[in-house]
N, C-alpha and C. Protein backbone atom coordinates (compact mmCIF):
# COMPACT_ATOMS: atom_id res chain seq x y z
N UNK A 1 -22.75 50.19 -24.14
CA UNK A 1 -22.41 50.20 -22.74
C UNK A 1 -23.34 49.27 -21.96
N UNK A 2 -24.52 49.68 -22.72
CA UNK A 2 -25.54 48.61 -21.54
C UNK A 2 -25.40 46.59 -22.03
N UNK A 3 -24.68 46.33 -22.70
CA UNK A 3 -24.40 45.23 -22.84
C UNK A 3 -23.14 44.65 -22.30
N UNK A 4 -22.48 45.92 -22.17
CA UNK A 4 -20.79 45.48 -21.52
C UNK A 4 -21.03 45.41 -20.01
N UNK A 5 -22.58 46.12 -19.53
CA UNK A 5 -22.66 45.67 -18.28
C UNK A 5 -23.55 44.44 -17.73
N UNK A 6 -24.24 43.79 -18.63
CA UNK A 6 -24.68 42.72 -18.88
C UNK A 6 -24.11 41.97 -18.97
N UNK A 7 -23.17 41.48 -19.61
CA UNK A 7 -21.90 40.75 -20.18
C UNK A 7 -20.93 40.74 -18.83
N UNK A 8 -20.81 41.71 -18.35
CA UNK A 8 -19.88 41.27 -16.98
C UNK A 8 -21.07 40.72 -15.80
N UNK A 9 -22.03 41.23 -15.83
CA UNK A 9 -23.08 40.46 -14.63
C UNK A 9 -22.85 39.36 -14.50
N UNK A 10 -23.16 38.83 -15.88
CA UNK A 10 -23.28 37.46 -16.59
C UNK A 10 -21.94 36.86 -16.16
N UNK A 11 -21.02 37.26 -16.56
CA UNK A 11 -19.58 36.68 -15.62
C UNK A 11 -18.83 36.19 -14.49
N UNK A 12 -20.00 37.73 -13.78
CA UNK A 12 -19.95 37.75 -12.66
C UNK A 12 -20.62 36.55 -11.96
N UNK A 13 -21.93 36.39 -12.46
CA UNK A 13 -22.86 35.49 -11.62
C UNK A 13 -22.17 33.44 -12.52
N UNK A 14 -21.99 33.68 -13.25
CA UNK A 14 -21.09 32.20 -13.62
C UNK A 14 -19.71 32.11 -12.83
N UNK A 15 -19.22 32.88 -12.24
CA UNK A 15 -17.95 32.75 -11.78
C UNK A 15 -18.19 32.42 -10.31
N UNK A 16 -19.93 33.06 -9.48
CA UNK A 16 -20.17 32.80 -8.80
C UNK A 16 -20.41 31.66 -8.39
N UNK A 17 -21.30 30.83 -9.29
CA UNK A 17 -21.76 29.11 -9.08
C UNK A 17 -20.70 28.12 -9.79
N UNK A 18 -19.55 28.95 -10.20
CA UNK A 18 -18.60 27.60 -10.68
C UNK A 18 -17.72 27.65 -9.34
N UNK A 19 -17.53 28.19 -8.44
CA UNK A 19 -16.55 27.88 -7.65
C UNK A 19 -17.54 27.16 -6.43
N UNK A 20 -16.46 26.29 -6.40
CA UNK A 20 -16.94 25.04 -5.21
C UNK A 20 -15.82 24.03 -4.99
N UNK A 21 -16.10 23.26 -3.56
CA UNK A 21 -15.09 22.40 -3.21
C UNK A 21 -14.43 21.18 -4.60
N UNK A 22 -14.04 20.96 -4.21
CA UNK A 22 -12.90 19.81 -5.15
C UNK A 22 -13.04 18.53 -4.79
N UNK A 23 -14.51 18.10 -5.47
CA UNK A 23 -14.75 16.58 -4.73
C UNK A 23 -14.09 15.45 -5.44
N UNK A 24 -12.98 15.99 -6.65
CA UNK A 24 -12.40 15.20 -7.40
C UNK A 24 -11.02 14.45 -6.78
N UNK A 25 -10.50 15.13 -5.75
CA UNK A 25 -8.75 15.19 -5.44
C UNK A 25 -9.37 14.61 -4.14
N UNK A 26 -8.51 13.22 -3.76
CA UNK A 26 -8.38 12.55 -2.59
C UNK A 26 -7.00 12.40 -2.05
N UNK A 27 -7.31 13.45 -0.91
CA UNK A 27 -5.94 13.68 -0.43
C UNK A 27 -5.77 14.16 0.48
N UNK A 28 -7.22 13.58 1.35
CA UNK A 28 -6.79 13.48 2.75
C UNK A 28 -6.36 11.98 3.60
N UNK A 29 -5.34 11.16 2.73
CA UNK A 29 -5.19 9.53 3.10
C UNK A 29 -6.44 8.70 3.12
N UNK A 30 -7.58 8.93 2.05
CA UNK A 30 -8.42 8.46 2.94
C UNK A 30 -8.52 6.91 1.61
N UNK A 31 -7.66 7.00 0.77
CA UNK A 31 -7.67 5.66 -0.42
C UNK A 31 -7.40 4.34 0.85
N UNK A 32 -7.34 3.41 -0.50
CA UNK A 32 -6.99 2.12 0.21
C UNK A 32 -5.70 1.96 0.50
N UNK A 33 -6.00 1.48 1.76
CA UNK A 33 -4.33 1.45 2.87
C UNK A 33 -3.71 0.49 2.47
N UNK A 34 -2.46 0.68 2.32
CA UNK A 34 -0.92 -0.37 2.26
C UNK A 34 -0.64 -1.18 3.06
N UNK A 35 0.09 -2.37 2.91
CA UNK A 35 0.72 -2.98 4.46
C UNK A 35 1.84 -2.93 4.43
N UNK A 36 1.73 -2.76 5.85
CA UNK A 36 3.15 -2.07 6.25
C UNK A 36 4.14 -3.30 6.99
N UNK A 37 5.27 -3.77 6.14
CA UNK A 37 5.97 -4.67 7.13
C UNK A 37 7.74 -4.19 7.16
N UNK A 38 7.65 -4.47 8.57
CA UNK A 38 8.78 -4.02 9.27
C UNK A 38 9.83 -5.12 9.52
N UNK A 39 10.86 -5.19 9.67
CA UNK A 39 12.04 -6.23 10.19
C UNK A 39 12.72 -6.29 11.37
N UNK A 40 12.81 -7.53 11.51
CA UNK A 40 13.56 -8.11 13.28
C UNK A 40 14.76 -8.91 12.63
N UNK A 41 15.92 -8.81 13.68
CA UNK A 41 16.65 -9.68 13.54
C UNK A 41 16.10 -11.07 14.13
N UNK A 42 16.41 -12.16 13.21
CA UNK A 42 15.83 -13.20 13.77
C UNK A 42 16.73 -14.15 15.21
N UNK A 43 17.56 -13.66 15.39
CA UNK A 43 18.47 -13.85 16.75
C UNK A 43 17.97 -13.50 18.32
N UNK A 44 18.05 -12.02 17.71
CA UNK A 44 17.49 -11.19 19.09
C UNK A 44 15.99 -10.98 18.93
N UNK A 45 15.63 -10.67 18.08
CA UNK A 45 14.04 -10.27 18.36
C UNK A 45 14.14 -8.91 18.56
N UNK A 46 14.93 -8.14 17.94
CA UNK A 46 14.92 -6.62 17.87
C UNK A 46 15.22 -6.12 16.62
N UNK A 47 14.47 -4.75 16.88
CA UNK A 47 13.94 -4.29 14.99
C UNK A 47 15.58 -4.67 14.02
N UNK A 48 15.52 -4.49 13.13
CA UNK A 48 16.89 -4.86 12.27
C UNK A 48 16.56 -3.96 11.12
N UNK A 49 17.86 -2.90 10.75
CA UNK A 49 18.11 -2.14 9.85
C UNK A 49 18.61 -2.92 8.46
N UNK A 50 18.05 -2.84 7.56
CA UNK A 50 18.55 -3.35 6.17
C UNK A 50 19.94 -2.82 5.56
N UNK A 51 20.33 -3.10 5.33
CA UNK A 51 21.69 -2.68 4.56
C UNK A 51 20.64 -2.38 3.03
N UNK A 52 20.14 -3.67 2.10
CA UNK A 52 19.54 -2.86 1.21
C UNK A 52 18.15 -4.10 1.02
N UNK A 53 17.47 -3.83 0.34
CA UNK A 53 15.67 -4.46 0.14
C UNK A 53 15.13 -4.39 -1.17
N UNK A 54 15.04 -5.52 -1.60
CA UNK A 54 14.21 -5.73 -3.06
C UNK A 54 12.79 -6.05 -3.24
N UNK A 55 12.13 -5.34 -4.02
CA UNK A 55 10.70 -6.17 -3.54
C UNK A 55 10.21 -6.38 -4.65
N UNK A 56 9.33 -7.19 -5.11
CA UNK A 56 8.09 -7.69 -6.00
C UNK A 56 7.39 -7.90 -5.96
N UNK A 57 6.04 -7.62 -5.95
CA UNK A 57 4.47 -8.33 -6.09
C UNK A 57 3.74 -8.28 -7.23
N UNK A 58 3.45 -9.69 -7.04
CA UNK A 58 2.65 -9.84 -8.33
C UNK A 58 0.97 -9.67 -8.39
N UNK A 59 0.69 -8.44 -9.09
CA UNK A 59 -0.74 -8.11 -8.99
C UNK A 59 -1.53 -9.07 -9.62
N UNK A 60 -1.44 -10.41 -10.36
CA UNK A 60 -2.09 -11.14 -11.22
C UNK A 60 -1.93 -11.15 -12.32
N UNK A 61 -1.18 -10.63 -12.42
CA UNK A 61 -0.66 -10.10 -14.27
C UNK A 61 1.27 -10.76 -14.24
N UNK A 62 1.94 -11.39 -13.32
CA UNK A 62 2.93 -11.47 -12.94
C UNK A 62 3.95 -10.55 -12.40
N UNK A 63 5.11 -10.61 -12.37
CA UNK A 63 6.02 -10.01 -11.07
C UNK A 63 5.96 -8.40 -11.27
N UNK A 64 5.96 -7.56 -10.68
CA UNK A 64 5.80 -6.23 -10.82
C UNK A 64 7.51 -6.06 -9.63
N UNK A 65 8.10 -5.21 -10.14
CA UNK A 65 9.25 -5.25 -9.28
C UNK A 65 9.13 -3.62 -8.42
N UNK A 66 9.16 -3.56 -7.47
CA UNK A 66 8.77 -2.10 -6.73
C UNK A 66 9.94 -1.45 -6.71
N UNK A 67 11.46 -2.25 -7.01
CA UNK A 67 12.62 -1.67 -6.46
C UNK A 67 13.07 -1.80 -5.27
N UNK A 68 14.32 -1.31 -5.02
CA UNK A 68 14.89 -1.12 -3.88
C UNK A 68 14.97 -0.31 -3.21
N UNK A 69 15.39 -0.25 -1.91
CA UNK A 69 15.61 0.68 -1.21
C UNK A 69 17.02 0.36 -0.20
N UNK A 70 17.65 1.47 0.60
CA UNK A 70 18.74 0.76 1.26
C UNK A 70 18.21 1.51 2.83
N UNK A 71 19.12 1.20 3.62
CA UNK A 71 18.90 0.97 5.38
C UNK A 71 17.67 1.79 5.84
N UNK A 72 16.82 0.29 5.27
CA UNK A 72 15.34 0.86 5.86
C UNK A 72 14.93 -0.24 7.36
N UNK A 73 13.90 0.06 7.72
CA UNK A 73 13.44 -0.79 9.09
C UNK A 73 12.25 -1.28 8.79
N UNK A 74 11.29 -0.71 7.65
CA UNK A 74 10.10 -1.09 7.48
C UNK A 74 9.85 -0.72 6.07
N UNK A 75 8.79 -1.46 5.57
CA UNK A 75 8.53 -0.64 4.27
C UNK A 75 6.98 -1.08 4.09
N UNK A 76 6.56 -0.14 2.96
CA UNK A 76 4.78 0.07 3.13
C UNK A 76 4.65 -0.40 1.64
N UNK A 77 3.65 -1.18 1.21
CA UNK A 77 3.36 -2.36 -0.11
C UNK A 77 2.46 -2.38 -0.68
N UNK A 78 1.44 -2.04 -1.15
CA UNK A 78 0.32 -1.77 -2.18
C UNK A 78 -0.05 -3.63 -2.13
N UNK A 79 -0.99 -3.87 -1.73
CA UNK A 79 -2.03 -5.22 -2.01
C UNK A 79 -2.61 -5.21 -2.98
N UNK A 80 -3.13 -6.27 -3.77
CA UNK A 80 -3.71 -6.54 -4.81
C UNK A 80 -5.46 -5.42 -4.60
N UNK A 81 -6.06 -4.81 -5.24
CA UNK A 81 -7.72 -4.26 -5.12
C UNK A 81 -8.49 -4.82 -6.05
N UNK A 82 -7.80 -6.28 -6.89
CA UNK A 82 -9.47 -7.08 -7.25
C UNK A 82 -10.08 -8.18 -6.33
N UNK A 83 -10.35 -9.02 -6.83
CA UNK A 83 -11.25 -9.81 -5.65
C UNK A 83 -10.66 -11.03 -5.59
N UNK A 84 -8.84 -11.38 -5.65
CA UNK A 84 -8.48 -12.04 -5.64
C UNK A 84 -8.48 -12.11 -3.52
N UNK A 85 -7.95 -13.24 -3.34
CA UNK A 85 -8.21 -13.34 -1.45
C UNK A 85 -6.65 -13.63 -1.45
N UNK A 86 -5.45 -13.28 -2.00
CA UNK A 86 -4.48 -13.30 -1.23
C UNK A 86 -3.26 -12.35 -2.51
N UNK A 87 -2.51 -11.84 -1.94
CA UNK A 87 -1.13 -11.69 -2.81
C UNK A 87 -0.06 -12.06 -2.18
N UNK A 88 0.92 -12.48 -3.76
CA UNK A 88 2.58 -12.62 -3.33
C UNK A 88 3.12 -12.00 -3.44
N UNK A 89 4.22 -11.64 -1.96
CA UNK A 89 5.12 -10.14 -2.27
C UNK A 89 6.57 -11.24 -1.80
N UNK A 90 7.70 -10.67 -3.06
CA UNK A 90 8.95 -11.67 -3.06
C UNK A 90 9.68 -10.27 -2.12
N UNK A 91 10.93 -11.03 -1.69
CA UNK A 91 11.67 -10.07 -1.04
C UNK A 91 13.29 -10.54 -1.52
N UNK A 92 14.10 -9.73 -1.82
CA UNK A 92 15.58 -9.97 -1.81
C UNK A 92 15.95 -8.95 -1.37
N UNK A 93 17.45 -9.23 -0.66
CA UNK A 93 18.21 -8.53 0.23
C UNK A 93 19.24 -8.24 -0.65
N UNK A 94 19.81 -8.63 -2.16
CA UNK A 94 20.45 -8.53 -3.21
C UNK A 94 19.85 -8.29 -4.53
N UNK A 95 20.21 -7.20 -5.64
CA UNK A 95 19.28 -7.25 -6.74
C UNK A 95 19.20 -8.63 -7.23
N UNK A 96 20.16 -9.56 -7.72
CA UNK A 96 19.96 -10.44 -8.51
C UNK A 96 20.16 -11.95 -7.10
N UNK A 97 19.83 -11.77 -6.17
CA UNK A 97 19.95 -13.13 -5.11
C UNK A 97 18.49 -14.15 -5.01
N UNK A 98 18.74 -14.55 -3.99
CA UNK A 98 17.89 -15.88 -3.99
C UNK A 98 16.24 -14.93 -3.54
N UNK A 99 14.78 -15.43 -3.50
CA UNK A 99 14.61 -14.27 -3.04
C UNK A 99 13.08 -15.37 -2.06
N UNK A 100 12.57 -15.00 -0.96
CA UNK A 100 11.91 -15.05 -0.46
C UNK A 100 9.95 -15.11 -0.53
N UNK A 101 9.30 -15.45 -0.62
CA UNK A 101 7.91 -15.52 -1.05
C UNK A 101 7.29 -15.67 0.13
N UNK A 102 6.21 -14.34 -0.18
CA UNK A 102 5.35 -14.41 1.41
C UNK A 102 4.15 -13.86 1.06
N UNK A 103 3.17 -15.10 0.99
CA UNK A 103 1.80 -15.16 0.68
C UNK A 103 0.83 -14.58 1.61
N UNK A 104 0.13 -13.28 1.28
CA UNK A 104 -0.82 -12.39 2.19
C UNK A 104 -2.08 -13.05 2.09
N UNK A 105 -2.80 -13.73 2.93
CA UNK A 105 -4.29 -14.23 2.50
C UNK A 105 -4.95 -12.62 3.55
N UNK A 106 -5.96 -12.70 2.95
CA UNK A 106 -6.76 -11.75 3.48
C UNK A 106 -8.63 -11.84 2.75
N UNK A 107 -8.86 -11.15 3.28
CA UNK A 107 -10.73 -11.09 3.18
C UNK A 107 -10.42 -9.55 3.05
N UNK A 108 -11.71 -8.82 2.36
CA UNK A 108 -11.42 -7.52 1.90
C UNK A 108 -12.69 -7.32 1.95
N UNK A 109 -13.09 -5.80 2.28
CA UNK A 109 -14.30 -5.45 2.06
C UNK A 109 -14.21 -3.91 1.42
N UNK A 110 -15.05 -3.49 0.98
CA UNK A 110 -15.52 -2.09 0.33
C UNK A 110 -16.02 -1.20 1.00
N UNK A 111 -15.73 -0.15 1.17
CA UNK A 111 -16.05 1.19 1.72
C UNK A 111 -16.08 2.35 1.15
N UNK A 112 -17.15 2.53 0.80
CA UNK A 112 -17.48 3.79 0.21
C UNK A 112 -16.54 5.29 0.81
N UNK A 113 -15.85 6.56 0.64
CA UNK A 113 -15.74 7.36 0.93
C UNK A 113 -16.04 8.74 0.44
N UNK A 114 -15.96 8.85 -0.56
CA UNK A 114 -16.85 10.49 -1.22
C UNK A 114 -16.66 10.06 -2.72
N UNK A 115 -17.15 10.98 -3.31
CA UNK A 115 -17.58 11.05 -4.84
C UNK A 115 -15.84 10.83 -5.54
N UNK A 116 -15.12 11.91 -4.64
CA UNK A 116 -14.04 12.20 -5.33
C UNK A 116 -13.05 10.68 -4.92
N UNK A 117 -12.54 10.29 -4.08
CA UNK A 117 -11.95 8.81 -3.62
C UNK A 117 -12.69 7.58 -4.17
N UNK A 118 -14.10 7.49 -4.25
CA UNK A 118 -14.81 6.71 -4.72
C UNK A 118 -14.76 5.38 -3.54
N UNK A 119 -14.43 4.27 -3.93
CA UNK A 119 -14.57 3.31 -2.73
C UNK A 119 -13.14 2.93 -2.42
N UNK A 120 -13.05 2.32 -1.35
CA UNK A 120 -11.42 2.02 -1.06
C UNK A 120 -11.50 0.61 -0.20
N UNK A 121 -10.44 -0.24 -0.49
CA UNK A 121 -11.02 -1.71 0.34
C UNK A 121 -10.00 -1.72 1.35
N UNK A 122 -10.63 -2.52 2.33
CA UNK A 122 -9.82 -2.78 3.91
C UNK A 122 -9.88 -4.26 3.64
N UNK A 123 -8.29 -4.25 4.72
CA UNK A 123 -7.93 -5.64 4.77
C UNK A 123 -8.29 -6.61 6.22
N UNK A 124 -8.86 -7.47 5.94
CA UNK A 124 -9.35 -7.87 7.26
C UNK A 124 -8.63 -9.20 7.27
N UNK A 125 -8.40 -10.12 8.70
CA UNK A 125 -8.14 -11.29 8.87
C UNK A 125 -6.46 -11.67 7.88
N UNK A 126 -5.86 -11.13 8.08
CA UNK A 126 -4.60 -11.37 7.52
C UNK A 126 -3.80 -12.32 8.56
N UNK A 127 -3.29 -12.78 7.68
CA UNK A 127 -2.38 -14.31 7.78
C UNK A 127 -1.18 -14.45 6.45
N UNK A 128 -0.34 -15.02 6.76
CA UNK A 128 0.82 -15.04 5.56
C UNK A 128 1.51 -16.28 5.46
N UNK A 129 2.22 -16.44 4.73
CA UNK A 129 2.68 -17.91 4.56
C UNK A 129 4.01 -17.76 4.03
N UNK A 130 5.32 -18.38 4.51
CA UNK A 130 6.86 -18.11 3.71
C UNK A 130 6.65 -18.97 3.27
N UNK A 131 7.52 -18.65 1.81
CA UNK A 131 8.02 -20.05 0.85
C UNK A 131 9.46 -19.49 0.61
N UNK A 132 10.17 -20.67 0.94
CA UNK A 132 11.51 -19.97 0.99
C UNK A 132 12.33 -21.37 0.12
N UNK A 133 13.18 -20.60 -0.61
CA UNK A 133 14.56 -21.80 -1.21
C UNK A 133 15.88 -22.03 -0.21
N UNK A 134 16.43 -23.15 -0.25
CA UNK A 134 17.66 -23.02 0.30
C UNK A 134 18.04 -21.92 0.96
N UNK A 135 18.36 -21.23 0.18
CA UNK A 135 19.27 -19.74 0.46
C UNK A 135 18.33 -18.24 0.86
N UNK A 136 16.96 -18.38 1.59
CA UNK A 136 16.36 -17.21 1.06
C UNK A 136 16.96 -16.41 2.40
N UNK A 137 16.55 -14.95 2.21
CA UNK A 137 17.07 -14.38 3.35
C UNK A 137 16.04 -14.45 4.49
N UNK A 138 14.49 -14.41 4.26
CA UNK A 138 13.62 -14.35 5.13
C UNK A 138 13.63 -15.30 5.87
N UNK A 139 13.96 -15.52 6.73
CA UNK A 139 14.19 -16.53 8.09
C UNK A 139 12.69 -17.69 8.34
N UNK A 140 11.75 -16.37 9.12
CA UNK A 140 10.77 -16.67 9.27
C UNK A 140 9.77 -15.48 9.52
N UNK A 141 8.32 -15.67 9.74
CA UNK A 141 7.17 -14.10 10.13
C UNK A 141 7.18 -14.32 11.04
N UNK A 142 6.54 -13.16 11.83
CA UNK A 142 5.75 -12.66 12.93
C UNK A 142 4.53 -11.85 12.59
N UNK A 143 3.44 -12.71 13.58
CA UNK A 143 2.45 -11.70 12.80
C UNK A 143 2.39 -10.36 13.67
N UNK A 144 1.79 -9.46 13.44
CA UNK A 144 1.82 -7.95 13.73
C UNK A 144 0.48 -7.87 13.63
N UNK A 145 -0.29 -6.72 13.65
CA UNK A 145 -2.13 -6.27 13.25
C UNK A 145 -2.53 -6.92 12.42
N UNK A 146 -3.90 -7.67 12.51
CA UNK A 146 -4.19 -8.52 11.36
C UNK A 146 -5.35 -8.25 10.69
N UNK A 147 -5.90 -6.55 10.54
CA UNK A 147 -6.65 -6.16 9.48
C UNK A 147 -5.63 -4.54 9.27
N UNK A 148 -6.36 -4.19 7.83
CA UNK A 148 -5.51 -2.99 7.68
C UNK A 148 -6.49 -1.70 7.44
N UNK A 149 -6.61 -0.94 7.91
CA UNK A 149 -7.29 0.30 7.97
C UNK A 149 -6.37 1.59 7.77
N UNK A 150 -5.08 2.03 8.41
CA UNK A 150 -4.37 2.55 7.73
C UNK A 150 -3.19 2.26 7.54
N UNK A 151 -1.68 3.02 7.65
CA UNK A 151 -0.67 2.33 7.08
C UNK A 151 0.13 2.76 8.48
N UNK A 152 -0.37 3.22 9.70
CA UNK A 152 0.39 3.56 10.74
C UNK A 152 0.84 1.71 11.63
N UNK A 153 0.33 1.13 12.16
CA UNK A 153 0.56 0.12 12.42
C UNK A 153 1.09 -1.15 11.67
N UNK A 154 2.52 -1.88 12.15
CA UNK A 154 2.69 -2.97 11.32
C UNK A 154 2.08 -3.99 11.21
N UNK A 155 1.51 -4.52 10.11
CA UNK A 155 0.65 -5.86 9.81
C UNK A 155 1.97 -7.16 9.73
N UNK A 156 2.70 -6.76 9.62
CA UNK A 156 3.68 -8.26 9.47
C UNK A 156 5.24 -8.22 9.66
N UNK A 157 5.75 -9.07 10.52
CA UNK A 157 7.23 -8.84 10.96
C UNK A 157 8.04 -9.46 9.76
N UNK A 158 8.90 -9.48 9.39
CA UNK A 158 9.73 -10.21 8.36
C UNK A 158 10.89 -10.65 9.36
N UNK A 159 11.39 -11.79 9.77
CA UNK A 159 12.50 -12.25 10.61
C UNK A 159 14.28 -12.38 9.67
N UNK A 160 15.05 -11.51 9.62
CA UNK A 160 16.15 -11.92 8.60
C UNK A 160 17.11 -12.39 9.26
């Protein structure tokens, strides 16, 4: 008996110092932010609903395809996180159509946030560049916010 109450002490007091916060799980938004670009008709200069949206960026390794989506107004894009200073994100308005190229230059810095998130980079000084074929759908940009801290504000207009 006097060991079965030893044996639970002992349980007791390990069950005590293993419980603690969860510095592993980041999940209060606090990772590295997306950019967020939204669409205008290039006529009027008012937001423009997609019928449907293709996207690709290439992390350095070549084209990564994100998929589609249909009647969106904006959509949010994962940037490159090595120490390259710009990415290409393609756009088509058709799965297999002509498709659009729009070069993100940016400067990036590091920010530490807790043990569990570890560091997360911000986008500063953004600027973009179209490369377009004959036929692309992207018209022309507009720029929008030109560093990124979170994903509430648009960093870049797309004109279709």
């Amino acid at each position: 008996m006097k060991s079965f109450k030893f044996l639970f002490a002992l349980c007791c007091i390990c069950l005590l110092f293993s419980c603690g916060a969860d510095d592993d799980i980041c999940e209060s938004g606090e990772g590295t932010p997306r950019m967020k670009f939204s669409f205008l008709n290039s006529l009027t200069g008012n937001e423009k609903t997609l019928d449907s949206l293709y996207v690709a960026v290439d992390y350095g390794s070549g084209k990564v395809q994100l998929g589609g989506e249909a009647k969106i107004t904006s959509r949010i894009i994962p940037l490159r996180v090595d120490d390259s200073p710009y990415t290409d994100v393609y756009f088509r308005t058709t799965n297999l159509g002509a498709e659009s190229r729009v070069r993100v230059n940016y400067t990036t810095k590091a920010v530490y946030v807790s043990p569990g998130c570890g560091i997360k980079k911000t986008y500063e000084n953004l600027n973009s560049v179209l490369t377009n074929p004959a036929n692309a759908p992207v018209k022309s940009l507009k720029d929008g916010q030109n560093f990124i801290e979170n994903e509430d504000k648009t960093n870049l207009y797309l004109l279709f």
